[in-house]
PDB file of N, CA and C in Angstrom:
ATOM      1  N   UNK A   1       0.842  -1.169   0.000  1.00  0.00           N
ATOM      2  CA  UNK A   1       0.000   0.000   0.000  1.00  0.00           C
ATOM      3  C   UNK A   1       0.891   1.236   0.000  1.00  0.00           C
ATOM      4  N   UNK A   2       0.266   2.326  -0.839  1.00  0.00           N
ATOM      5  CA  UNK A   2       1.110   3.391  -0.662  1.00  0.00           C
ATOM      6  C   UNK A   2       0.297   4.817   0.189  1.00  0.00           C
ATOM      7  N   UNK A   3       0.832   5.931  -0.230  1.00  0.00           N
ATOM      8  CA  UNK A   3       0.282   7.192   0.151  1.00  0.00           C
ATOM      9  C   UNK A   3      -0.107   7.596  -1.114  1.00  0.00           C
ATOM     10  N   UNK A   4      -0.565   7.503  -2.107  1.00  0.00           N
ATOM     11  CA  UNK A   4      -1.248   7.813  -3.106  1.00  0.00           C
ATOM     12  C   UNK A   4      -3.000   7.489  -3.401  1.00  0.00           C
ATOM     13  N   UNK A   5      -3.025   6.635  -2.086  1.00  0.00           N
ATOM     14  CA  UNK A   5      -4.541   6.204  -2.019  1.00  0.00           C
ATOM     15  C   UNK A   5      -5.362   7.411  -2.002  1.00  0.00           C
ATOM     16  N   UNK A   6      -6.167   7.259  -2.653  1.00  0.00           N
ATOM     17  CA  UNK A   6      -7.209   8.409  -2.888  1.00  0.00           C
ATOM     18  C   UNK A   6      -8.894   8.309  -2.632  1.00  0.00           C
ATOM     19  N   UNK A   7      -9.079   6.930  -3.019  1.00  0.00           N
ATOM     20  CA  UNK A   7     -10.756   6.344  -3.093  1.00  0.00           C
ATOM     21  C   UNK A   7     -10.572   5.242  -2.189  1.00  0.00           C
ATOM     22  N   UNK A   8     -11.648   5.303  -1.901  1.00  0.00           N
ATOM     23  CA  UNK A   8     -12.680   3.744  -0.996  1.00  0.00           C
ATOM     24  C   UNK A   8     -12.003   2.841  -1.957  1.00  0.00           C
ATOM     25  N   UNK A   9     -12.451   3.047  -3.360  1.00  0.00           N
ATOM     26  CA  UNK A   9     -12.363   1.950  -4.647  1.00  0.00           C
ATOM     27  C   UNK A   9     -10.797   1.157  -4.766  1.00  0.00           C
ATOM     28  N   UNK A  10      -9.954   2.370  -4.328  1.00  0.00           N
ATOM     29  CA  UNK A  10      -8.468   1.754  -4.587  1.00  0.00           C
ATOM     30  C   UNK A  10      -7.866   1.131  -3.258  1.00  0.00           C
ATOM     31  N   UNK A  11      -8.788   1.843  -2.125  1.00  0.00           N
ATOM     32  CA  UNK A  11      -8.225   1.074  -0.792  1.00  0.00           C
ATOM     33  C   UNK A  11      -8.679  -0.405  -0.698  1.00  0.00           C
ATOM     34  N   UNK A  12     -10.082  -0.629  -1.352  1.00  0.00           N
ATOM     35  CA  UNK A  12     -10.751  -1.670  -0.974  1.00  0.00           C
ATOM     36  C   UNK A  12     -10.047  -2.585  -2.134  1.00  0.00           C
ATOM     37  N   UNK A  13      -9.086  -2.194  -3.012  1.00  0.00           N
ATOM     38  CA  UNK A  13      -8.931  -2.857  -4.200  1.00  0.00           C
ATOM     39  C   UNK A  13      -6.799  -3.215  -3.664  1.00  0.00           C
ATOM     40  N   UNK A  14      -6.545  -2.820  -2.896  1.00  0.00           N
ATOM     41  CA  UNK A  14      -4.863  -3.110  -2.330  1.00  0.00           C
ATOM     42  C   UNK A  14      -4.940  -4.122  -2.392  1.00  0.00           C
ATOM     43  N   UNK A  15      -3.945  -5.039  -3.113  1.00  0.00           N
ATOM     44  CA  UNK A  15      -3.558  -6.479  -2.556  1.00  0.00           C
ATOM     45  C   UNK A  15      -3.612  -6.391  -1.167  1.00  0.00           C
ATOM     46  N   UNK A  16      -3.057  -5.711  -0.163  1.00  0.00           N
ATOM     47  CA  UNK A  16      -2.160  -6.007   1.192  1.00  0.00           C
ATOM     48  C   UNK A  16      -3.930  -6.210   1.878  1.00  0.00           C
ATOM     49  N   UNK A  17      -4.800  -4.676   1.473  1.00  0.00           N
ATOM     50  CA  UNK A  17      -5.828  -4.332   2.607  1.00  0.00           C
ATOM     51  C   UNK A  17      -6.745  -5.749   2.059  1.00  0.00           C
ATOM     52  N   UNK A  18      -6.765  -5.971   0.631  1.00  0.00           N
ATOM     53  CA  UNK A  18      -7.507  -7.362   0.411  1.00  0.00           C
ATOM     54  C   UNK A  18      -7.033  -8.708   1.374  1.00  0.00           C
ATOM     55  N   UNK A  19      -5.896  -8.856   1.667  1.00  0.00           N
ATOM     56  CA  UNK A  19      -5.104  -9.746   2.505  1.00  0.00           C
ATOM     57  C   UNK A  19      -5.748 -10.044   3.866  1.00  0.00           C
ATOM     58  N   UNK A  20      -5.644  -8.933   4.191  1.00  0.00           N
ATOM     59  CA  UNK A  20      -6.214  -8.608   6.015  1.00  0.00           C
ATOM     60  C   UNK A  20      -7.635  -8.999   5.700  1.00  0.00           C
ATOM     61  N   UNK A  21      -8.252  -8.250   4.750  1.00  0.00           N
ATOM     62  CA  UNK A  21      -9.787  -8.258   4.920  1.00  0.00           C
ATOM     63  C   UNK A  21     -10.000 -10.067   5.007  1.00  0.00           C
ATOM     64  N   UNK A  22      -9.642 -10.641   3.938  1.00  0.00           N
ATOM     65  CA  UNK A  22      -9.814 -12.050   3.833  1.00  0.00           C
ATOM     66  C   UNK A  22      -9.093 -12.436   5.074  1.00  0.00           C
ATOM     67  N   UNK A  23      -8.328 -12.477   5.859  1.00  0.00           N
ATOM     68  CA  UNK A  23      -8.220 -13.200   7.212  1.00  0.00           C
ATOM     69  C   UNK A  23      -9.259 -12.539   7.920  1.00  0.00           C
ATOM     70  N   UNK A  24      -9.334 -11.474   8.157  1.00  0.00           N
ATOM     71  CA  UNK A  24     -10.264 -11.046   8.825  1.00  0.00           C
ATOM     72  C   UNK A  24     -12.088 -11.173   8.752  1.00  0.00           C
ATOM     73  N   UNK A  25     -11.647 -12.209   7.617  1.00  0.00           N
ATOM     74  CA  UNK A  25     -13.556 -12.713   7.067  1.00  0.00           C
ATOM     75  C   UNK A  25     -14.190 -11.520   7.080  1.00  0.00           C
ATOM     76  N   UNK A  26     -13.753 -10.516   5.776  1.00  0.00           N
ATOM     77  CA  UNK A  26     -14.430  -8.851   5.690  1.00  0.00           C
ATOM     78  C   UNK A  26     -14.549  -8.820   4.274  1.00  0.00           C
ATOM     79  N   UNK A  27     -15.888  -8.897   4.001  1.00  0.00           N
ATOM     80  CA  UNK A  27     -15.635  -8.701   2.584  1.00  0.00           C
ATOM     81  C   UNK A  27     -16.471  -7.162   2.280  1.00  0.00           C
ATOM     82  N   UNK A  28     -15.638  -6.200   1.266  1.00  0.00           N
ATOM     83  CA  UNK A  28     -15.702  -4.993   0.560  1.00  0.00           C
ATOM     84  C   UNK A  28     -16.939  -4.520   0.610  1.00  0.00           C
ATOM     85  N   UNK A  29     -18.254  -5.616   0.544  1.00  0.00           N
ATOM     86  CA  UNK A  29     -19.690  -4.803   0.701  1.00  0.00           C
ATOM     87  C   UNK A  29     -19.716  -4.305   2.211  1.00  0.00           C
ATOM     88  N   UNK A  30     -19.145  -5.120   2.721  1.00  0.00           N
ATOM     89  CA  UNK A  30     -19.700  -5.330   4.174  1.00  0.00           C
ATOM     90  C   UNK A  30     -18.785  -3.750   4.613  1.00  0.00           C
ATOM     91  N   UNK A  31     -17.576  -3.615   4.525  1.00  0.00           N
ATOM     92  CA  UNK A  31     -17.295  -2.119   4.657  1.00  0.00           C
ATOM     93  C   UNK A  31     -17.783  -1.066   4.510  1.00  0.00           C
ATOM     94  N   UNK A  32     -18.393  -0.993   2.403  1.00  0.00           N
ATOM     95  CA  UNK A  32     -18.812   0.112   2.060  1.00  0.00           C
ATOM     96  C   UNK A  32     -20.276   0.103   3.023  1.00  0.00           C
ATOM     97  N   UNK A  33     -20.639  -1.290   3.361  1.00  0.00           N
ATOM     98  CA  UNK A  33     -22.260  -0.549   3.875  1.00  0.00           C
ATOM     99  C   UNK A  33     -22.091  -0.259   5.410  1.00  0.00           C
ATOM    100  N   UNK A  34     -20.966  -0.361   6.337  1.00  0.00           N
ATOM    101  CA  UNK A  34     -20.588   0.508   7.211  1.00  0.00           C
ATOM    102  C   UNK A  34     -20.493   1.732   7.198  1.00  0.00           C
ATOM    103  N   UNK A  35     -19.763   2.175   6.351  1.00  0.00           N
ATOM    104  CA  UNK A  35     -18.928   3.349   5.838  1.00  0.00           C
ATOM    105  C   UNK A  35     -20.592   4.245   5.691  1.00  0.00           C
ATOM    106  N   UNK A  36     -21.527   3.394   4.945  1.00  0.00           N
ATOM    107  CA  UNK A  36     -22.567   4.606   4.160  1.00  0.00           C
ATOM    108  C   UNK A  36     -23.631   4.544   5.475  1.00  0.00           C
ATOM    109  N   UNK A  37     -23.600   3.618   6.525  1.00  0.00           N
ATOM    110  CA  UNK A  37     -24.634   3.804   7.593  1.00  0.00           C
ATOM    111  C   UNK A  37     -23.975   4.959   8.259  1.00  0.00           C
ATOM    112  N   UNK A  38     -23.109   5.030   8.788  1.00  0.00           N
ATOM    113  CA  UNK A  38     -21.937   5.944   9.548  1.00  0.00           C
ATOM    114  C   UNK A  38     -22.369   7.164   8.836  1.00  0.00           C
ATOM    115  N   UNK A  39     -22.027   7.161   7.737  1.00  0.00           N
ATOM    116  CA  UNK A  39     -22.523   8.800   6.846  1.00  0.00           C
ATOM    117  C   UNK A  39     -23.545   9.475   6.845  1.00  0.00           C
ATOM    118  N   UNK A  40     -24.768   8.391   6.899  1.00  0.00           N
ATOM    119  CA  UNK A  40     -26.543   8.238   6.946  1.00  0.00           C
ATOM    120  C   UNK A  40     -26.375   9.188   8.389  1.00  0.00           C
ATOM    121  N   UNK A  41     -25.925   8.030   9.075  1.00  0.00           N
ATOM    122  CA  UNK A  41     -25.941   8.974  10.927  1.00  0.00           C
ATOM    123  C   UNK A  41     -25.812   9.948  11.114  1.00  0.00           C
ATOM    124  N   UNK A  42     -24.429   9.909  10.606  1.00  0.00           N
ATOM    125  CA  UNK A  42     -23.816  11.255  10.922  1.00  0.00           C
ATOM    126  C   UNK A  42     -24.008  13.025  10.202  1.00  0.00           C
ATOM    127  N   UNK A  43     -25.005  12.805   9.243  1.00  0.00           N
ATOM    128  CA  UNK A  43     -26.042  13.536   8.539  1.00  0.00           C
ATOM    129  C   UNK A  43     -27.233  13.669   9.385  1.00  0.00           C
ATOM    130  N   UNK A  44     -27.705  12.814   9.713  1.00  0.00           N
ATOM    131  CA  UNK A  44     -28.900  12.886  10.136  1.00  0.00           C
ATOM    132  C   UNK A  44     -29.096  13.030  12.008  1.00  0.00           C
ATOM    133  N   UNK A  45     -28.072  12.841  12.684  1.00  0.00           N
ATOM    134  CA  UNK A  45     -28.108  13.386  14.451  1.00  0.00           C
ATOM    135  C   UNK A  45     -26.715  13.982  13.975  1.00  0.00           C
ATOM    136  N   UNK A  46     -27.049  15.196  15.436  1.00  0.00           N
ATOM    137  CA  UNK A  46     -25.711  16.317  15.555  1.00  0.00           C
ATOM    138  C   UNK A  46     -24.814  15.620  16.097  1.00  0.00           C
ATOM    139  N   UNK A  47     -23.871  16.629  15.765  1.00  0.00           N
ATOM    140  CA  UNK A  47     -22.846  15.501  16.079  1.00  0.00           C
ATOM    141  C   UNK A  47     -22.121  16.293  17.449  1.00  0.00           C
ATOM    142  N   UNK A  48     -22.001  14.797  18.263  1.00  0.00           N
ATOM    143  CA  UNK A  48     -21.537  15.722  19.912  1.00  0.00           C
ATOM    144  C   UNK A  48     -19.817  15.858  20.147  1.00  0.00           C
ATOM    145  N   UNK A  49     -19.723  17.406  20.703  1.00  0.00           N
ATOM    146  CA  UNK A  49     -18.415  17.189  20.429  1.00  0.00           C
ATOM    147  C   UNK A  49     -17.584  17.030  21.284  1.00  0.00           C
ATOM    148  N   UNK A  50     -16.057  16.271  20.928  1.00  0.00           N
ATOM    149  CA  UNK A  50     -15.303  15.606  21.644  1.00  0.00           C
ATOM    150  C   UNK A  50     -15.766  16.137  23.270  1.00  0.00           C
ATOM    151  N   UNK A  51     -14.821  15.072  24.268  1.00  0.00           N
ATOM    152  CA  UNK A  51     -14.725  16.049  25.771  1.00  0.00           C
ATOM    153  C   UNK A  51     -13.801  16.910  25.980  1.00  0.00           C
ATOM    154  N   UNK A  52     -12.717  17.042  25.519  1.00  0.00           N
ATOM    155  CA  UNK A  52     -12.166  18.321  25.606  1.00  0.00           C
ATOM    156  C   UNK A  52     -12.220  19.222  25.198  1.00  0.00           C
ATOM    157  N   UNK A  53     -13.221  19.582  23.868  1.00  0.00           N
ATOM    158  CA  UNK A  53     -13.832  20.416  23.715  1.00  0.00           C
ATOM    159  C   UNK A  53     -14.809  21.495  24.735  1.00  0.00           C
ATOM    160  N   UNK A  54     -15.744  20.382  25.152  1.00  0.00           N
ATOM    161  CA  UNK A  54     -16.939  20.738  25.962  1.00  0.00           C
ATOM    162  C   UNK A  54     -15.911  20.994  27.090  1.00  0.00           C
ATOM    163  N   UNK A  55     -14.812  20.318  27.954  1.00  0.00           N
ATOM    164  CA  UNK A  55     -14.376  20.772  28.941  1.00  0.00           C
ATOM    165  C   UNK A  55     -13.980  22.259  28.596  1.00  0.00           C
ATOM    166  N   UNK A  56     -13.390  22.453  27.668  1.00  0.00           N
ATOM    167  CA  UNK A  56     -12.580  23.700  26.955  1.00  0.00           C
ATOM    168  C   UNK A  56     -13.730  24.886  27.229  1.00  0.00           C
ATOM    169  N   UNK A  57     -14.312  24.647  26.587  1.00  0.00           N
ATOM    170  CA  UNK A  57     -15.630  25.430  26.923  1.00  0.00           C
ATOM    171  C   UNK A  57     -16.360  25.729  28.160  1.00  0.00           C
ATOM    172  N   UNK A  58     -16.356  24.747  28.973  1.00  0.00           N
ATOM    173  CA  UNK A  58     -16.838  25.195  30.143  1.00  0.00           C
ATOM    174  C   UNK A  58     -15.986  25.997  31.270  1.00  0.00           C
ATOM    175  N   UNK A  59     -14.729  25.694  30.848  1.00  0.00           N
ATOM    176  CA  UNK A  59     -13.590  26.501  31.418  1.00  0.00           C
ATOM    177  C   UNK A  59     -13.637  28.222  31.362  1.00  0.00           C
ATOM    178  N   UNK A  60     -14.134  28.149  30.083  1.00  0.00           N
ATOM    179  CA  UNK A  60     -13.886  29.450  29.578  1.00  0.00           C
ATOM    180  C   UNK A  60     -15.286  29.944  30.089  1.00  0.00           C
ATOM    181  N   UNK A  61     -16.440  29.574  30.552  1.00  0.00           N
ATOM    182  CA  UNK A  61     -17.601  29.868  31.232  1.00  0.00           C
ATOM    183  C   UNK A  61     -17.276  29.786  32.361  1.00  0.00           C
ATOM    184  N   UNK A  62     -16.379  29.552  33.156  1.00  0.00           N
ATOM    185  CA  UNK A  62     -16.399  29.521  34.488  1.00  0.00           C
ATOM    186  C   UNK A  62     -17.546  28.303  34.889  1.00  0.00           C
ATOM    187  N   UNK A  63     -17.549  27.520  34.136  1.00  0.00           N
ATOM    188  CA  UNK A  63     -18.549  26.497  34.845  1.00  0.00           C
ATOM    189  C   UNK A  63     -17.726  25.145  35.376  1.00  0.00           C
ATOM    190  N   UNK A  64     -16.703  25.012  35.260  1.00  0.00           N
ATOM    191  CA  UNK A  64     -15.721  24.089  35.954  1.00  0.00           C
ATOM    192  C   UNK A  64     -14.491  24.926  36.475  1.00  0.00           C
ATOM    193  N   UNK A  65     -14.112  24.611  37.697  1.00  0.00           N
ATOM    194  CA  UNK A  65     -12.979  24.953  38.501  1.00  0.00           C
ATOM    195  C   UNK A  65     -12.086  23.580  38.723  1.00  0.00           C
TER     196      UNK A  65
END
């Protein structure tokens, strides 16, 4: 595998990541339809943000000491 990967299409298409997937009993649909539920979600509920964020923030409110 290199650093030239660009698409789902060419990652899911690596000899090496094909390698793993097949030990790992993973086959390419079963990713992309992870990948597109995850997207579905994450479109559709807000998204909550990290905790050090929200700590960050409450700092700066004086709402944590």
């Amino acid at each position: 595998m290199n650093d030239s990967i660009s698409t789902l299409d060419e990652l899911l298409s690596d000899p090496m990541v094909l390698l793993v997937m097949e030990r790992d009993r993973v086959r390419p649909e079963q990713v992309r339809m992870l990948l597109e539920r995850v997207r579905r979600t994450s479109v559709d509920e807000p998204m909550v943000p990290p905790a050090h964020m929200v700590a960050k923030s409450c700092f700066q409110q004086w709402l944590l000491t």
